[in-house]
N, C-alpha and C. Protein backbone atom coordinates (compact mmCIF):
# COMPACT_ATOMS: atom_id res chain seq x y z
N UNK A 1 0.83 -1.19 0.00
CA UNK A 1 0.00 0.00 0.00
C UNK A 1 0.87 1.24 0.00
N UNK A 2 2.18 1.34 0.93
CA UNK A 2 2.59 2.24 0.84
C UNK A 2 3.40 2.89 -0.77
N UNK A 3 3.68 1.69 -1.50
CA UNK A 3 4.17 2.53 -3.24
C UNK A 3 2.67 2.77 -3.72
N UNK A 4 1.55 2.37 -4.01
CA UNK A 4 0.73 2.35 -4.35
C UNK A 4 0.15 4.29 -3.70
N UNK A 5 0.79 4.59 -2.36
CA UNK A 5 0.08 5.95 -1.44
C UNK A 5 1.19 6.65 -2.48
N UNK A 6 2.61 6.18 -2.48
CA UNK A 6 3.10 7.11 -2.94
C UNK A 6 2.91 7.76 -4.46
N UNK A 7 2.55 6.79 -5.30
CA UNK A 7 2.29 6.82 -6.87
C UNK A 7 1.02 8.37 -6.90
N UNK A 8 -0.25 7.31 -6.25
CA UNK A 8 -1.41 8.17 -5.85
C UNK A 8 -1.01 9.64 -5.13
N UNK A 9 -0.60 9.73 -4.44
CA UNK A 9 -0.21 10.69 -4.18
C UNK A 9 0.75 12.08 -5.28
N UNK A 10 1.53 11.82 -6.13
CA UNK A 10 2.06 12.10 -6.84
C UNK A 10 1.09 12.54 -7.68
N UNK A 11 0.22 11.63 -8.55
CA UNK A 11 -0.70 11.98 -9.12
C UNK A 11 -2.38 13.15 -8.90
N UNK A 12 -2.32 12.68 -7.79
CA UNK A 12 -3.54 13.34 -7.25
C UNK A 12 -3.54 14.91 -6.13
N UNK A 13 -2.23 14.92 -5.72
CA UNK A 13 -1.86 15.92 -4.98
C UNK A 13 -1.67 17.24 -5.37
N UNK A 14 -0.99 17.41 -6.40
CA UNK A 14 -1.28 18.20 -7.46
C UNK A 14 -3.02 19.12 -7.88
N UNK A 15 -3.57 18.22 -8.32
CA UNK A 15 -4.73 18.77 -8.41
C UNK A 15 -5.57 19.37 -6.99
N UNK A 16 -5.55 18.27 -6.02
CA UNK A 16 -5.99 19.11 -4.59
C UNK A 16 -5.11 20.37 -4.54
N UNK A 17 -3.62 20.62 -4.74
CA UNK A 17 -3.05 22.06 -4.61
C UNK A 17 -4.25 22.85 -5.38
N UNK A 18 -3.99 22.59 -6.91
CA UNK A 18 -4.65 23.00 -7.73
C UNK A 18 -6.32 23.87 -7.51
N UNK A 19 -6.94 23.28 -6.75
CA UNK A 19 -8.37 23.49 -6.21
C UNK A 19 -8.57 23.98 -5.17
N UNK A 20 -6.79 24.58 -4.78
CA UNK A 20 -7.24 24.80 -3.41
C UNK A 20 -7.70 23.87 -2.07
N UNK A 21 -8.12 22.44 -2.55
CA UNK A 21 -8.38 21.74 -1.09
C UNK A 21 -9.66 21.05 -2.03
N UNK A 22 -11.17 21.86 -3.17
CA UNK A 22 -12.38 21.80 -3.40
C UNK A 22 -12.39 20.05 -3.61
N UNK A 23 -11.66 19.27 -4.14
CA UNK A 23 -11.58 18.22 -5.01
C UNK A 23 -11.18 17.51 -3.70
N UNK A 24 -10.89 17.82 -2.35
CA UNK A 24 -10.53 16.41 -1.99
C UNK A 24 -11.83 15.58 -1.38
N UNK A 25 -13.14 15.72 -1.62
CA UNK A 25 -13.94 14.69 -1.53
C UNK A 25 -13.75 13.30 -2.88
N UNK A 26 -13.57 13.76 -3.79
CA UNK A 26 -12.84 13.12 -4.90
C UNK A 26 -11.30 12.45 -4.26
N UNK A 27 -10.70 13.30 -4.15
CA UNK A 27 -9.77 12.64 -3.78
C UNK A 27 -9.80 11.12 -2.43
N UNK A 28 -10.54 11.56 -1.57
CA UNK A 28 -10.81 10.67 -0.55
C UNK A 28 -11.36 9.22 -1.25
N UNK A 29 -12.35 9.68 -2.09
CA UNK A 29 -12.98 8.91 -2.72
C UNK A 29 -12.18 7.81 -3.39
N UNK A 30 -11.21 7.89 -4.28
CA UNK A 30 -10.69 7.36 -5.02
C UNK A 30 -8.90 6.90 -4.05
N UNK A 31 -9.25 7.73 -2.97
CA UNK A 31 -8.31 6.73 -2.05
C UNK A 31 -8.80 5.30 -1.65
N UNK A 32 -9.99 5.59 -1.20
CA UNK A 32 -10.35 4.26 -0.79
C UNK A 32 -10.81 3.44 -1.57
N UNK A 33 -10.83 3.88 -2.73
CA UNK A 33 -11.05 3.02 -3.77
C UNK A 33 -9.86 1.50 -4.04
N UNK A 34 -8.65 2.84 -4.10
CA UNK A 34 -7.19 2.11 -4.17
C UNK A 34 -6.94 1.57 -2.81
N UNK A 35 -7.53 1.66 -1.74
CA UNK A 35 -7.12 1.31 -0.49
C UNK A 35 -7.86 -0.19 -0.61
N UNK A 36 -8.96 0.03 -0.92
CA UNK A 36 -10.15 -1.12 -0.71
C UNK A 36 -9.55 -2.38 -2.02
N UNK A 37 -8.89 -2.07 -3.29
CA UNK A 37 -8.48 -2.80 -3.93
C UNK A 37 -6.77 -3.47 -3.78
N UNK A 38 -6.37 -2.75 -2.70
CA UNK A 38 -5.24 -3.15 -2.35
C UNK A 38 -5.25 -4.18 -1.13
N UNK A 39 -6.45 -3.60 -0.39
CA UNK A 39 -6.93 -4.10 0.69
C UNK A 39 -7.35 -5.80 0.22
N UNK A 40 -7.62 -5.72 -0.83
CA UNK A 40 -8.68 -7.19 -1.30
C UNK A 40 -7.32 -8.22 -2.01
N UNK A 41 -6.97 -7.15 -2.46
CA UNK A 41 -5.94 -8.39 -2.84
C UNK A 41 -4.70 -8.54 -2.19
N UNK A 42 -3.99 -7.58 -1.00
CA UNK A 42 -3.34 -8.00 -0.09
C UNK A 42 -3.66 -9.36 0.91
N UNK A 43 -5.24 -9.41 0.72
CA UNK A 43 -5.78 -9.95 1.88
C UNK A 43 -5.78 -11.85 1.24
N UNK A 44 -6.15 -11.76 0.00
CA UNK A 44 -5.81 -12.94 -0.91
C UNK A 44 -4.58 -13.68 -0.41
N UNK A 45 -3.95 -12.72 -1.22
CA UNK A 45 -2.55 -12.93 -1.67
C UNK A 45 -1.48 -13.40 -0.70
N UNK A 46 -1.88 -12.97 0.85
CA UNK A 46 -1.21 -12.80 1.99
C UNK A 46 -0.38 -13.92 2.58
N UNK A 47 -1.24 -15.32 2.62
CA UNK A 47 -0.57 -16.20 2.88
C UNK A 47 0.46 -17.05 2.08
N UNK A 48 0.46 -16.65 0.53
CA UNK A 48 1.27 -16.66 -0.15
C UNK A 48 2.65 -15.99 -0.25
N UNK A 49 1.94 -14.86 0.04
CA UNK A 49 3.39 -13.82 0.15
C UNK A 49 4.42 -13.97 1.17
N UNK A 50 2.99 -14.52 2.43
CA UNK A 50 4.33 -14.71 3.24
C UNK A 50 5.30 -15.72 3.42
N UNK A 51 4.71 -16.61 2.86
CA UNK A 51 5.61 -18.09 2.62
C UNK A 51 6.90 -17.92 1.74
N UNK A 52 5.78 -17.38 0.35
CA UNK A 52 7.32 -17.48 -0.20
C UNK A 52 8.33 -16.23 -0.06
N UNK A 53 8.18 -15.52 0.85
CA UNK A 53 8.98 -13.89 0.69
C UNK A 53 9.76 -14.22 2.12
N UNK A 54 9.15 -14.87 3.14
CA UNK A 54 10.02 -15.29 4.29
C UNK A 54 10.00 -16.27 4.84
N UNK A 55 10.11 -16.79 5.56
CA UNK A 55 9.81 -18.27 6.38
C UNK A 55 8.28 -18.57 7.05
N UNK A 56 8.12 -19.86 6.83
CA UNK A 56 6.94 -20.17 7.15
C UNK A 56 6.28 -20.38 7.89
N UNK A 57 7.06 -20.07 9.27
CA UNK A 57 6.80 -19.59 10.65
C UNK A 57 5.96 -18.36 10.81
N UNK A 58 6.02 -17.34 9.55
CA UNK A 58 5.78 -16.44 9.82
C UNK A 58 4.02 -16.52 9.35
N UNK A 59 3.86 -17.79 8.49
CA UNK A 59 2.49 -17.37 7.81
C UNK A 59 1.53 -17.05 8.81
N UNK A 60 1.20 -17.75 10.34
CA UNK A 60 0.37 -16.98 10.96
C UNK A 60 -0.15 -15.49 11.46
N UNK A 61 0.71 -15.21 11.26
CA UNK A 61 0.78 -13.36 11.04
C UNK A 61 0.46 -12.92 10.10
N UNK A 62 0.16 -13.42 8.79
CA UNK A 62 -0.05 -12.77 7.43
C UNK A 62 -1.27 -11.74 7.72
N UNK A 63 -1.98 -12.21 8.41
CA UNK A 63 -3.23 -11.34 8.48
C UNK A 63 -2.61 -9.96 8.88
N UNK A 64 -1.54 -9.86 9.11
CA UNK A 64 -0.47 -8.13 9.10
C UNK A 64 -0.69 -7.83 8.40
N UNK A 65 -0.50 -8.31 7.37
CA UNK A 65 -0.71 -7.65 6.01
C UNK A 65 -1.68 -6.28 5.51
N UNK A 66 -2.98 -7.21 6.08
CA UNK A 66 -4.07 -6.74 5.62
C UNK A 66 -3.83 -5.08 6.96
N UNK A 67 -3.70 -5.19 7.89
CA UNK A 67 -3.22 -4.26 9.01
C UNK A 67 -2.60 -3.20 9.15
N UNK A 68 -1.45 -3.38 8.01
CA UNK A 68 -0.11 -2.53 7.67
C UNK A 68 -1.27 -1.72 6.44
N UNK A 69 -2.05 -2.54 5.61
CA UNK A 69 -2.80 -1.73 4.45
C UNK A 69 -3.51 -0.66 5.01
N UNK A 70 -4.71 -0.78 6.10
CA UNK A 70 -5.20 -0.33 6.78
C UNK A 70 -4.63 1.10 7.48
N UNK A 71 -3.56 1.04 7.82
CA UNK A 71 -2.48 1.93 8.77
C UNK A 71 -2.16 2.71 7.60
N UNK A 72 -1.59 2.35 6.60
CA UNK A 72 -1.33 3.05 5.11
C UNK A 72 -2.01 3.78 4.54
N UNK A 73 -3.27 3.10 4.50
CA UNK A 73 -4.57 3.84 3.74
C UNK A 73 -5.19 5.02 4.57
N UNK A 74 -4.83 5.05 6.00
CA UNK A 74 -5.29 5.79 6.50
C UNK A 74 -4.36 7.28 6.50
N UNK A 75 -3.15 6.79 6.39
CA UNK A 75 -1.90 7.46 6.18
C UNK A 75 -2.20 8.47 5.18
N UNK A 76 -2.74 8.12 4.04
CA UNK A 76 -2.70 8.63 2.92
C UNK A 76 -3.88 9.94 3.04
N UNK A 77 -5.19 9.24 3.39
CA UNK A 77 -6.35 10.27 3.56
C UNK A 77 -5.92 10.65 4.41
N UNK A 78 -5.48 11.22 5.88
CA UNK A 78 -5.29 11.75 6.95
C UNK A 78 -3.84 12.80 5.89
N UNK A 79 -3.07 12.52 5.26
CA UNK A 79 -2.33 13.27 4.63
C UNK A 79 -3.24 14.24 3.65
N UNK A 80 -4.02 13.92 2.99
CA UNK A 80 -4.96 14.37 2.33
C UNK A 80 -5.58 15.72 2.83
N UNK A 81 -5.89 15.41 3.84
CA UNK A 81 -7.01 16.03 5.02
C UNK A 81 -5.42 17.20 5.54
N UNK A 82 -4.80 16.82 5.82
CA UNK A 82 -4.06 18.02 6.60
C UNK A 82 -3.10 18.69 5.16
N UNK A 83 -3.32 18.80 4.09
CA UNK A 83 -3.22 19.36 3.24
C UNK A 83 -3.99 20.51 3.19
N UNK A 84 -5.36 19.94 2.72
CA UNK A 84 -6.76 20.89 3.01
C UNK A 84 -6.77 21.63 4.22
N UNK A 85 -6.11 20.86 5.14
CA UNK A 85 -6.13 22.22 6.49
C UNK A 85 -5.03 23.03 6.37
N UNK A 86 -4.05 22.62 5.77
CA UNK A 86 -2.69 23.44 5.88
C UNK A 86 -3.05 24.71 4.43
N UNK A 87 -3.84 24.28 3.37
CA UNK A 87 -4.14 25.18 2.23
C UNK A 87 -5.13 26.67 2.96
N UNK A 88 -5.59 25.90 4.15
CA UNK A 88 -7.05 26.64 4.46
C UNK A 88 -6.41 27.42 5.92
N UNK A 89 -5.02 27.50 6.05
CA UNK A 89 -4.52 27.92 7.53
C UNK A 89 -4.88 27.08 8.95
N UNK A 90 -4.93 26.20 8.63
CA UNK A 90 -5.46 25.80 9.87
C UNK A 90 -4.55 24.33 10.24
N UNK A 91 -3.13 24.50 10.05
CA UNK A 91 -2.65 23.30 10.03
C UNK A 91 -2.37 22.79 11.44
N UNK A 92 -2.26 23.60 12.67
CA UNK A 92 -2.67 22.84 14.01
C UNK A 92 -3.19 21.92 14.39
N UNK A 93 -4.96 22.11 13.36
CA UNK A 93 -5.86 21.09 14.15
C UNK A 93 -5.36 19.87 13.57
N UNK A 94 -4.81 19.77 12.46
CA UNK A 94 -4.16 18.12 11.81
C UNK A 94 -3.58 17.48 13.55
N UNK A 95 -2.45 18.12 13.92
CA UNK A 95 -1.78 17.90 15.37
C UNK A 95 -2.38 17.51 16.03
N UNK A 96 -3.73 18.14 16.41
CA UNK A 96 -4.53 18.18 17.63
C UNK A 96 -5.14 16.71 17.79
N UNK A 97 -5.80 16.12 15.89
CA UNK A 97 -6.30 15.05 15.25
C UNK A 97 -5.35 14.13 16.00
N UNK A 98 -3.98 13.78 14.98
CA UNK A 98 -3.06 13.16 15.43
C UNK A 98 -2.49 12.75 16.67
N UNK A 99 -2.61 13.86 17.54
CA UNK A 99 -2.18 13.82 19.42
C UNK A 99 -3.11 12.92 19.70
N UNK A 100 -4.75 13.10 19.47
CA UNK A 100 -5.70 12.25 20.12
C UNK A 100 -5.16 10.83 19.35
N UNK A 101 -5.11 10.24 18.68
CA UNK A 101 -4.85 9.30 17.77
C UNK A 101 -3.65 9.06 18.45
N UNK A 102 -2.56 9.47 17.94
CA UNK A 102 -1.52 9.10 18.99
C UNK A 102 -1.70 8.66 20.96
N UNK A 103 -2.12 8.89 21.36
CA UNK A 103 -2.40 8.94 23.27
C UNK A 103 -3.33 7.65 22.56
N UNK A 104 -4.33 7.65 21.91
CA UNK A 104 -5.44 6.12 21.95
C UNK A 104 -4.65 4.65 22.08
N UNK A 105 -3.42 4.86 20.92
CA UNK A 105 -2.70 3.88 20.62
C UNK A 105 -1.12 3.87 21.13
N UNK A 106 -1.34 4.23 22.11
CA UNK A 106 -0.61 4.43 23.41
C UNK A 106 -1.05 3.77 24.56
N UNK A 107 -2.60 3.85 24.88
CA UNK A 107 -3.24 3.46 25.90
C UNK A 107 -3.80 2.46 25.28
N UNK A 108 -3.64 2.05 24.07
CA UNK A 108 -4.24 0.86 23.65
C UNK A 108 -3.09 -0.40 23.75
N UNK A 109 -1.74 0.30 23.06
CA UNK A 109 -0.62 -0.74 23.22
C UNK A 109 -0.39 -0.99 25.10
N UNK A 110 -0.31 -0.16 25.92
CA UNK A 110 -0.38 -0.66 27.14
C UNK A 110 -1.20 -1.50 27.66
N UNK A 111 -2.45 -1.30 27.31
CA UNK A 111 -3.39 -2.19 27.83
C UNK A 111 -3.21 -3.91 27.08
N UNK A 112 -1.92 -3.55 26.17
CA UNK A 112 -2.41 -4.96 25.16
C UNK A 112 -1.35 -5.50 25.94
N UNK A 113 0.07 -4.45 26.60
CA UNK A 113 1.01 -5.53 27.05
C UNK A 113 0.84 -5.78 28.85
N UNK A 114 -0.29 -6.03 29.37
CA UNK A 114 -0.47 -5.94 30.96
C UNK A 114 -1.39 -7.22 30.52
N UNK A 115 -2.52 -7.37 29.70
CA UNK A 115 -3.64 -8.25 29.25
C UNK A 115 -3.45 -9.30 27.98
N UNK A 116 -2.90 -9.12 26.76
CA UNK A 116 -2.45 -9.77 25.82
C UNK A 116 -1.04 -9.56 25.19
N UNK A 117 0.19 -9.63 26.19
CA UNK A 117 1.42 -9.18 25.78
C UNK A 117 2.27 -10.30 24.48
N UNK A 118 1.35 -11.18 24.41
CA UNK A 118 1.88 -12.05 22.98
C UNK A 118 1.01 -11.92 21.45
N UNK A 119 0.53 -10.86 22.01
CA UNK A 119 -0.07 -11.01 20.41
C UNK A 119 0.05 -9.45 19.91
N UNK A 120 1.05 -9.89 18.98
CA UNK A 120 1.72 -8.78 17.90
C UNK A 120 0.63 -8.00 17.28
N UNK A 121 -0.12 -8.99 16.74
CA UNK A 121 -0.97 -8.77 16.01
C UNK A 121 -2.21 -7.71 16.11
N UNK A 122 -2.43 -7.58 17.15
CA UNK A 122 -3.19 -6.68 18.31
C UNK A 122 -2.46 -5.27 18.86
N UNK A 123 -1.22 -5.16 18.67
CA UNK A 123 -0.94 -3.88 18.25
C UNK A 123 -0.95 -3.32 17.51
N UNK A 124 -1.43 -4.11 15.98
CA UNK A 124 -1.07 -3.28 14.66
C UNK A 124 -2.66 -3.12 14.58
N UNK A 125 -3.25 -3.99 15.26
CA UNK A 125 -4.76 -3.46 14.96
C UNK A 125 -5.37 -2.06 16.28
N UNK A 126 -4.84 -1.86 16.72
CA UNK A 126 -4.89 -1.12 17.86
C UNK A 126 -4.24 0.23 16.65
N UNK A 127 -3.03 0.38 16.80
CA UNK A 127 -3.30 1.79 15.48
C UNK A 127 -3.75 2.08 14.35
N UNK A 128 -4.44 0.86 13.75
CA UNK A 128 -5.04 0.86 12.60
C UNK A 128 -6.29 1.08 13.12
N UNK A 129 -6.65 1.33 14.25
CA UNK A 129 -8.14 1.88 14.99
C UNK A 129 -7.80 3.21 15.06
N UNK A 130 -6.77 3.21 15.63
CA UNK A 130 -6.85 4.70 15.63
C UNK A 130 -6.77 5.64 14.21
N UNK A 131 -6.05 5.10 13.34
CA UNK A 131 -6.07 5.82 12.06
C UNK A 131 -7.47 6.12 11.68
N UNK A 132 -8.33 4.44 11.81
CA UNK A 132 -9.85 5.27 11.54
C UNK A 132 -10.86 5.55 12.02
N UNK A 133 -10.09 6.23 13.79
CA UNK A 133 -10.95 7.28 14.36
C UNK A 133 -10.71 8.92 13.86
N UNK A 134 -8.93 8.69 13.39
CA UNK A 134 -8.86 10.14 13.32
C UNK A 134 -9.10 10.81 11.86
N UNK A 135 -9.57 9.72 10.76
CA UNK A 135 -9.12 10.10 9.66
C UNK A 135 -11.23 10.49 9.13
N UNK A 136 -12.09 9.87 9.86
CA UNK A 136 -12.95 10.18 10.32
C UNK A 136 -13.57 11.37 10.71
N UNK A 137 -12.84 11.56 11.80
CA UNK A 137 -12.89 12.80 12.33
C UNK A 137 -12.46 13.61 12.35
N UNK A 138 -11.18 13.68 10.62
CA UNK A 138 -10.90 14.83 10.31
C UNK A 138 -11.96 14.75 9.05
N UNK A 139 -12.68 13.89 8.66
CA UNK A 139 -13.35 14.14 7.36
C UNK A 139 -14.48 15.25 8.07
N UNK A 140 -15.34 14.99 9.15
CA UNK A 140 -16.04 15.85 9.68
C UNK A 140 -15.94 16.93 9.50
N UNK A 141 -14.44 17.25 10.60
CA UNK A 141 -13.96 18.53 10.64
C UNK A 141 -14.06 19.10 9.27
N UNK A 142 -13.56 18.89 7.99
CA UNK A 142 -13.29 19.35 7.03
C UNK A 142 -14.70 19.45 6.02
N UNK A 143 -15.50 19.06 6.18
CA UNK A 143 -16.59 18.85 5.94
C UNK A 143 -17.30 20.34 6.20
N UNK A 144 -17.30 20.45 7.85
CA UNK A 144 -17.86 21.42 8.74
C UNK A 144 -17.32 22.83 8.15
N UNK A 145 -16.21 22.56 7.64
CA UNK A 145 -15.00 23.64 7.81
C UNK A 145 -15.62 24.17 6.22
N UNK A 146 -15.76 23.27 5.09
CA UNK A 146 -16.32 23.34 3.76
C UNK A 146 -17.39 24.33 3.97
N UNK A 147 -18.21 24.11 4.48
CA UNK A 147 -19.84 24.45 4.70
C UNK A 147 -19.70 26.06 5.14
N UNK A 148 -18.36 26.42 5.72
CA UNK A 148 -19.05 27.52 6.39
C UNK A 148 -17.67 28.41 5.14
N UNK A 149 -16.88 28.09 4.94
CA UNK A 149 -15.47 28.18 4.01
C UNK A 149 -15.95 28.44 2.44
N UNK A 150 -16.31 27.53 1.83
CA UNK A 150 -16.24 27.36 0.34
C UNK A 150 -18.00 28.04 0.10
């Protein structure tokens, strides 16, 4: 996911400059488009990949895969989103987004190593929650921000 954010990005970033910020409902859109098709066939593909790309100890974890996509994809729209705030002056509240998001999966990885300290796997889903609380709740924000802005 992450060459796939970077390609997309390259391509599509541009035009959000371009618009000023107007186009990134489009843009969001066609993130998760690429997120959701990366998402589907990472998720396939996974136990394959991991066999033959590393040892086969590792295939129970493949479901990372799909986890790391998740964390990525969110990466990308949450980059998206603090573009549009940084075009529109308001590049703080991205921080403010992020701090809450950050402290969740903080208090989420602690709680995982006092209660489930062997499963890896449960940390990567623990910030991939948080990516889509905050990426969420910057679409709001930006939404809100549209309505009274554009």
């Amino acid at each position: 996911m992450g060459a796939c954010s970077q390609v997309f990005s390259q391509l599509f970033l541009p035009r959000l400059y371009g618009t000023r910020g107007t186009s990134i409902g489009q843009y969001v859109r066609w993130s998760l488009g690429v997120a959701a098709a990366v998402l589907s066939l990472g998720l396939c593909f996974s136990e394959f990949l991991v066999r033959h790309l590393t040892q086969p100890a590792y295939v129970p974890y493949a479901a990372a895969i799909g986890v790391g996509i998740v964390i990525e994809a969110g990466n990308l729209i949450i980059g998206a989103y603090a573009v549009f705030l940084t075009l529109h002056g308001r590049p703080g509240v991205v921080f403010q987004f992020q701090l809450a998001g950050a402290i969740f999966s903080l208090a989420g990885c602690l709680l995982l190593m006092t209660h489930a300290p062997v499963s890896p796997l449960l940390v990567g889903a623990v910030v991939a929650t948080s990516q889509l609380l905050v990426a969420p709740a910057l679409a709001f924000y930006v939404h809100r921000l549209q309505r009274r802005v554009l």
